[in-house]
C-alpha atoms as a PDB file:
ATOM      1  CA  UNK A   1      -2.443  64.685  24.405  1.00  0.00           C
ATOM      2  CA  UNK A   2      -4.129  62.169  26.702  1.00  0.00           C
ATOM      3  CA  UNK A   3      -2.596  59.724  28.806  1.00  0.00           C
ATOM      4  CA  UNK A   4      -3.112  56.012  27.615  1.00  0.00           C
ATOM      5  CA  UNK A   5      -3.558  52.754  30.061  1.00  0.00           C
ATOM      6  CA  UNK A   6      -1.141  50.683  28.114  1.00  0.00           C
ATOM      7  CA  UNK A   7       1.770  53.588  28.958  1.00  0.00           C
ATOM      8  CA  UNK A   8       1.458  53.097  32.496  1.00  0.00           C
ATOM      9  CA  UNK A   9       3.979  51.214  34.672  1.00  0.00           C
ATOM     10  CA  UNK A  10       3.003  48.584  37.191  1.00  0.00           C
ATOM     11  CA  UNK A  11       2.746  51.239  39.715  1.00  0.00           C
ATOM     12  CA  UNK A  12      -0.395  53.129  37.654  1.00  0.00           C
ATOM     13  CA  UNK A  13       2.022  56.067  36.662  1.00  0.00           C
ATOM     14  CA  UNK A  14       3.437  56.999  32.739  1.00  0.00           C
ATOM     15  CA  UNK A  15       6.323  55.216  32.474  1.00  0.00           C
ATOM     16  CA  UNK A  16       9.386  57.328  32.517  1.00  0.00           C
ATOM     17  CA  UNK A  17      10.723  56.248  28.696  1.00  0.00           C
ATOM     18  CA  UNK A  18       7.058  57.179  27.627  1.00  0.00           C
ATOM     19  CA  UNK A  19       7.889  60.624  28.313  1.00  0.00           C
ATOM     20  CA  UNK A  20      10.195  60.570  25.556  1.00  0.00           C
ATOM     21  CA  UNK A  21       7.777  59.311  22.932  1.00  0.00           C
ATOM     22  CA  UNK A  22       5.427  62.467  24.262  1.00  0.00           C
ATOM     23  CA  UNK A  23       8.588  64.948  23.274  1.00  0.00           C
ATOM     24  CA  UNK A  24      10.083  63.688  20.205  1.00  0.00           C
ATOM     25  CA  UNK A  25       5.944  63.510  18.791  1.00  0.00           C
ATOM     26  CA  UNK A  26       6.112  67.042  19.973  1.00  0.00           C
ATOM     27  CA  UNK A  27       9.524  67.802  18.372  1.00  0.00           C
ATOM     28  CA  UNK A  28       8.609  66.480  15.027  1.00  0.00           C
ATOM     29  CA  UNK A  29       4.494  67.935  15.167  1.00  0.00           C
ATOM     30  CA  UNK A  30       7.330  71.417  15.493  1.00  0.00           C
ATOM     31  CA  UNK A  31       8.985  70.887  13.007  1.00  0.00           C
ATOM     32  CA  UNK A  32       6.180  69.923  10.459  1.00  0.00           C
ATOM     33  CA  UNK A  33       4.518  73.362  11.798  1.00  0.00           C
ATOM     34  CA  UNK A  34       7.276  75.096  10.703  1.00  0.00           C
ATOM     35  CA  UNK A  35       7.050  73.340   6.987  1.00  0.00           C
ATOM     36  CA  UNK A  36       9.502  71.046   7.667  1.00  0.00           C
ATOM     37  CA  UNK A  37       8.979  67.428   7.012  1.00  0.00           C
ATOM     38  CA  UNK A  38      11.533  64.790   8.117  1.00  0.00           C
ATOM     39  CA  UNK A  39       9.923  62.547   5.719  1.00  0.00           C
ATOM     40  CA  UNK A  40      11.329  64.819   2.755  1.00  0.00           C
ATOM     41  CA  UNK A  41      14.570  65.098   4.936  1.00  0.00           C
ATOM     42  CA  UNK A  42      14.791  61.626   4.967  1.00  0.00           C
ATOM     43  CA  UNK A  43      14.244  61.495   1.108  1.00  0.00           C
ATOM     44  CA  UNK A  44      17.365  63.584   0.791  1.00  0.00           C
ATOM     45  CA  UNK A  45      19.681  61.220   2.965  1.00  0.00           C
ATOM     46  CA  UNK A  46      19.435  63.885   6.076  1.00  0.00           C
ATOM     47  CA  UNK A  47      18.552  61.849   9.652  1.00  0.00           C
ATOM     48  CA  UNK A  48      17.556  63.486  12.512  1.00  0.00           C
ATOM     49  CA  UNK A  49      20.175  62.558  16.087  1.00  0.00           C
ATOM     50  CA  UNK A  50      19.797  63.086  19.255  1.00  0.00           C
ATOM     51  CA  UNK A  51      23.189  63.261  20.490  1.00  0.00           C
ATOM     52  CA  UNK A  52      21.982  64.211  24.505  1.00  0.00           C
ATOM     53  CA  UNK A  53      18.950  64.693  26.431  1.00  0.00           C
ATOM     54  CA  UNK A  54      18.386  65.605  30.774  1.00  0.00           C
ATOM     55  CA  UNK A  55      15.510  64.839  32.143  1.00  0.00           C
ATOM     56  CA  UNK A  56      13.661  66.341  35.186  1.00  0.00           C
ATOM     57  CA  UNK A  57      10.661  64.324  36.298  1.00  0.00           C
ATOM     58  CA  UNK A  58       8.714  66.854  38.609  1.00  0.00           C
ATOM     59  CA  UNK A  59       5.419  64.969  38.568  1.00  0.00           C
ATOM     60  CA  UNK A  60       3.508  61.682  37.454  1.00  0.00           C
ATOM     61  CA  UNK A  61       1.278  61.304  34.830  1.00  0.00           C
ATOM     62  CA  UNK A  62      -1.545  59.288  35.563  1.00  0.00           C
ATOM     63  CA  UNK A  63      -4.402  57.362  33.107  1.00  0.00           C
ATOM     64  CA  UNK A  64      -6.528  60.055  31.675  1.00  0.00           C
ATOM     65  CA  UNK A  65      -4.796  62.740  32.747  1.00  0.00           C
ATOM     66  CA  UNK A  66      -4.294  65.294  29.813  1.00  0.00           C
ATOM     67  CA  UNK A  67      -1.468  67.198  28.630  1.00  0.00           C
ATOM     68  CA  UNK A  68       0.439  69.614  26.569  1.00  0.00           C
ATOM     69  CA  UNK A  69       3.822  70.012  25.749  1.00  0.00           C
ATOM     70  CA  UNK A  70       5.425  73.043  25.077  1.00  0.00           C
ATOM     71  CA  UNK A  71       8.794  73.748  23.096  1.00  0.00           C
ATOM     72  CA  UNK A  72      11.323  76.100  22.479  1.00  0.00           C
ATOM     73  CA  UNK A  73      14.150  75.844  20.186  1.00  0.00           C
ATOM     74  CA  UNK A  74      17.562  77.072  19.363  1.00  0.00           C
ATOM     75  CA  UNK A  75      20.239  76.856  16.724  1.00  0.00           C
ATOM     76  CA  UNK A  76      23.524  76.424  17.672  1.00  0.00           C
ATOM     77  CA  UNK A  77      26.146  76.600  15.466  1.00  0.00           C
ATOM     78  CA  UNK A  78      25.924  75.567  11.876  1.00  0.00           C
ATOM     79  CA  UNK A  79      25.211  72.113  12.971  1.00  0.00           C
ATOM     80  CA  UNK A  80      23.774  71.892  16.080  1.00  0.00           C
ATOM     81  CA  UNK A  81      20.061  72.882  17.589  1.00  0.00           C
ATOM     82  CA  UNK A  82      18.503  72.330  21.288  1.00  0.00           C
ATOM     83  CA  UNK A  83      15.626  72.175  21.932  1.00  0.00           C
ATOM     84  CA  UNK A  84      13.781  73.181  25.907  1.00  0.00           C
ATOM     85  CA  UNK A  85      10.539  71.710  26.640  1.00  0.00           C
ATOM     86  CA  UNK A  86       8.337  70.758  29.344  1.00  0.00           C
ATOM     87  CA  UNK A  87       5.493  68.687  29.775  1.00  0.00           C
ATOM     88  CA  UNK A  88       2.264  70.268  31.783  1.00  0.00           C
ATOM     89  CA  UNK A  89      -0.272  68.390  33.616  1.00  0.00           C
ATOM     90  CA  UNK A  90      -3.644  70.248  32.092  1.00  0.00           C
ATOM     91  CA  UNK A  91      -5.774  72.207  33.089  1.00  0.00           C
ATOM     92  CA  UNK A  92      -3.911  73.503  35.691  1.00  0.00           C
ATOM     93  CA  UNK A  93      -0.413  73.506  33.670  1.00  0.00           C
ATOM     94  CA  UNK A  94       1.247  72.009  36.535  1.00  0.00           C
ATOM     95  CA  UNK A  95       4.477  70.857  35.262  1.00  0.00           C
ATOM     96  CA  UNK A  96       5.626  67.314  35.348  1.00  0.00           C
ATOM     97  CA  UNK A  97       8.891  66.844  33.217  1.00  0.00           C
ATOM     98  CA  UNK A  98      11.544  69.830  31.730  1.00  0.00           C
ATOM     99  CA  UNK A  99      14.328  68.547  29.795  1.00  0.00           C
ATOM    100  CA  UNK A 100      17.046  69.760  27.369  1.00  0.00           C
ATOM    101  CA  UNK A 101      17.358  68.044  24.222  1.00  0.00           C
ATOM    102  CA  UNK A 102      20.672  68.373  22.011  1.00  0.00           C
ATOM    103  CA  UNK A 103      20.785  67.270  18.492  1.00  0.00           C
ATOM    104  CA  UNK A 104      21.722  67.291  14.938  1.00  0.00           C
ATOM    105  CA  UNK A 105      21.203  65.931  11.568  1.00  0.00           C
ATOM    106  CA  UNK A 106      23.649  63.569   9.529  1.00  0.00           C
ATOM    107  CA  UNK A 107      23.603  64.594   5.966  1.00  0.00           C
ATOM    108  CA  UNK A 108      24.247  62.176   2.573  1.00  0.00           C
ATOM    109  CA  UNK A 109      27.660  61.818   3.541  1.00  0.00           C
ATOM    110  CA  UNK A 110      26.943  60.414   7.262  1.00  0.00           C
ATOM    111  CA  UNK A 111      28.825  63.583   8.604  1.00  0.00           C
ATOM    112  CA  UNK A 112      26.962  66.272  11.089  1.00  0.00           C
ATOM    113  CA  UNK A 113      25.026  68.589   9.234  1.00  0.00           C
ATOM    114  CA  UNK A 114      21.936  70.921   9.307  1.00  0.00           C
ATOM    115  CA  UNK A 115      19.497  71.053   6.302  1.00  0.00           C
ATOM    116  CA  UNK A 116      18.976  74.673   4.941  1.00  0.00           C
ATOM    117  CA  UNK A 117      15.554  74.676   6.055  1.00  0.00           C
ATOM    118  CA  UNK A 118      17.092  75.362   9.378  1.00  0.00           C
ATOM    119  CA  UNK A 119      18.429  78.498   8.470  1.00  0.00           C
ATOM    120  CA  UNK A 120      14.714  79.715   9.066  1.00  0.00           C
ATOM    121  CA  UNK A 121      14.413  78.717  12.864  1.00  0.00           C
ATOM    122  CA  UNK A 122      17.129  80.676  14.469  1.00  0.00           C
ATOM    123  CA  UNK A 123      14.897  81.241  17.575  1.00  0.00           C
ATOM    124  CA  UNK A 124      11.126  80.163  17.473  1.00  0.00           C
ATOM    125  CA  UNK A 125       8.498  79.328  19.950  1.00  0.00           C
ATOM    126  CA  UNK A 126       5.266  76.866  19.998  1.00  0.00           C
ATOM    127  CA  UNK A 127       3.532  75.622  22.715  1.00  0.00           C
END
């Protein structure tokens, strides 16, 4: 991806919620990789939650500058998944943000539950 002007703060860097935008675009382009559309999910009353994210800023992005994120996810539990990722400064790879991001679904009757398309990513990688 490529840094846009309107994401910068006043001080000419990506603003630090904008960072968050970057990985849940990444988290979903996963997912869809992997078959899995939330679109359908949300057709069948399941919505994706983020119940807690940590974020490491390590470096600025700046206008222009491009970028890749990279992911790695895990199941936990029968309801639970976490995904690692970490945003590189390109071409280099220089990494500017890691973070940890816990979640789960709520199913059709609001309660925490994983969709069985799930049961296919017990440990993947994409980058």
């Amino acid at each position: 991806m490529t840094v846009r002007d309107y994401e910068l703060d006043r001080f000419g860097v990506v603003n630090n919620a904008v960072y968050q935008n970057y990985l849940e675009h990444a988290r979903h382009a996963y997912l869809d990789s992997r078959g899995i559309s939330l679109e359908r999910l949300q057709g069948r009353d399941f919505r994706p939650v983020v119940t807690r994210m940590h974020l490491n800023y390590l470096a600025s992005l700046q206008s222009g500058d491009i970028f890749a994120v990279q992911l790695w996810m895990i199941r936990i539990g029968r309801i639970k998944f976490h995904f690692f990722q970490q945003i590189d400064k390109t071409p280099n790879l220089q990494p500017t943000t890691r973070t940890d991001v816990f979640g789960t679904f709520l199913g059709p009757k609001g309660k925490p539950e994983l969709p069985l398309e799930f049961d296919a990513l017990r440990s993947m990688t994409i980058s």
